[in-house]
C-alpha atoms as a PDB file:
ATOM      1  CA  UNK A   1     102.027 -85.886  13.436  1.00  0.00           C
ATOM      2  CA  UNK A   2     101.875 -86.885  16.837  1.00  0.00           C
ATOM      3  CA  UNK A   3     100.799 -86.635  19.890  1.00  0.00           C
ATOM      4  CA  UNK A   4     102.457 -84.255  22.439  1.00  0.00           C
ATOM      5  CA  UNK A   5     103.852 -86.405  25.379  1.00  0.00           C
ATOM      6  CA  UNK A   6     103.020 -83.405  28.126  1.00  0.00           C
ATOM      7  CA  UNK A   7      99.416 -82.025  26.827  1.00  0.00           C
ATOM      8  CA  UNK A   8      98.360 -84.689  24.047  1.00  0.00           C
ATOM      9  CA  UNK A   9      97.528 -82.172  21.564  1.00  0.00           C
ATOM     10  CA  UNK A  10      99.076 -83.227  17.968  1.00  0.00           C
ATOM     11  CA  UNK A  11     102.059 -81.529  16.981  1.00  0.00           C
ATOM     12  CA  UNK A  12     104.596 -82.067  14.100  1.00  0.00           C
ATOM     13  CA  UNK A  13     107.255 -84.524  14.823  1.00  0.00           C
ATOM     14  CA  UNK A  14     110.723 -82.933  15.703  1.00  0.00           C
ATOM     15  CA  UNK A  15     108.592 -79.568  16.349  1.00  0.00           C
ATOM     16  CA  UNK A  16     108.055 -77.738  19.549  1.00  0.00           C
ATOM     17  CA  UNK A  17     104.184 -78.462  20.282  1.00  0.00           C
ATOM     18  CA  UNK A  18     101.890 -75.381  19.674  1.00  0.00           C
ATOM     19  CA  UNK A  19     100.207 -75.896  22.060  1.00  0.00           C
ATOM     20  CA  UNK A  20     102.346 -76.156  25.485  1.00  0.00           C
ATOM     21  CA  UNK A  21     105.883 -75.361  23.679  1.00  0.00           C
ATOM     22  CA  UNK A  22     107.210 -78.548  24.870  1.00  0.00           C
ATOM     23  CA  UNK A  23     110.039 -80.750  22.799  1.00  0.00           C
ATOM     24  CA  UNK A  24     111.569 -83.621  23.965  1.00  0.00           C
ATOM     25  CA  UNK A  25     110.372 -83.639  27.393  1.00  0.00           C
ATOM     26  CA  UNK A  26     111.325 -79.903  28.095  1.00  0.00           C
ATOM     27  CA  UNK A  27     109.552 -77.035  28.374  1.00  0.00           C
ATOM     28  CA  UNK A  28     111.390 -74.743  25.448  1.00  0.00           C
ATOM     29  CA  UNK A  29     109.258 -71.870  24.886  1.00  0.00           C
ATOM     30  CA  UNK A  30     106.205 -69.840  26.550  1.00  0.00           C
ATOM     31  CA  UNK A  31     103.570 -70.749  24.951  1.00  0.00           C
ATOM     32  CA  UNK A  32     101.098 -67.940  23.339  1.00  0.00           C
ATOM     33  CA  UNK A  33      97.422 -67.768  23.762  1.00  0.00           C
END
C-alpha cells in the first residue's frame, strides 16, 4: 500500500484511491460517500 499523493489516505498501488478517486495525479472517478 501506499499513501495517496492528493489526500494521504492509503490506497493499493496501481489502484484508484478510495478515498478521493485519484490515480496518477488525476482525478478519475467521483468519489462515493
Amino acid at each position: 500500500t501506499m499513501a495517496c499523493p492528493n489526500c494521504g489516505e492509503t490506497k493499493l498501488m496501481h489502484r484508484v484511491c478510495p478515498s478521493c478517486g485519484f490515480y496518477d495525479n488525476r482525478s478519475i472517478v467521483i468519489p462515493k460517500k
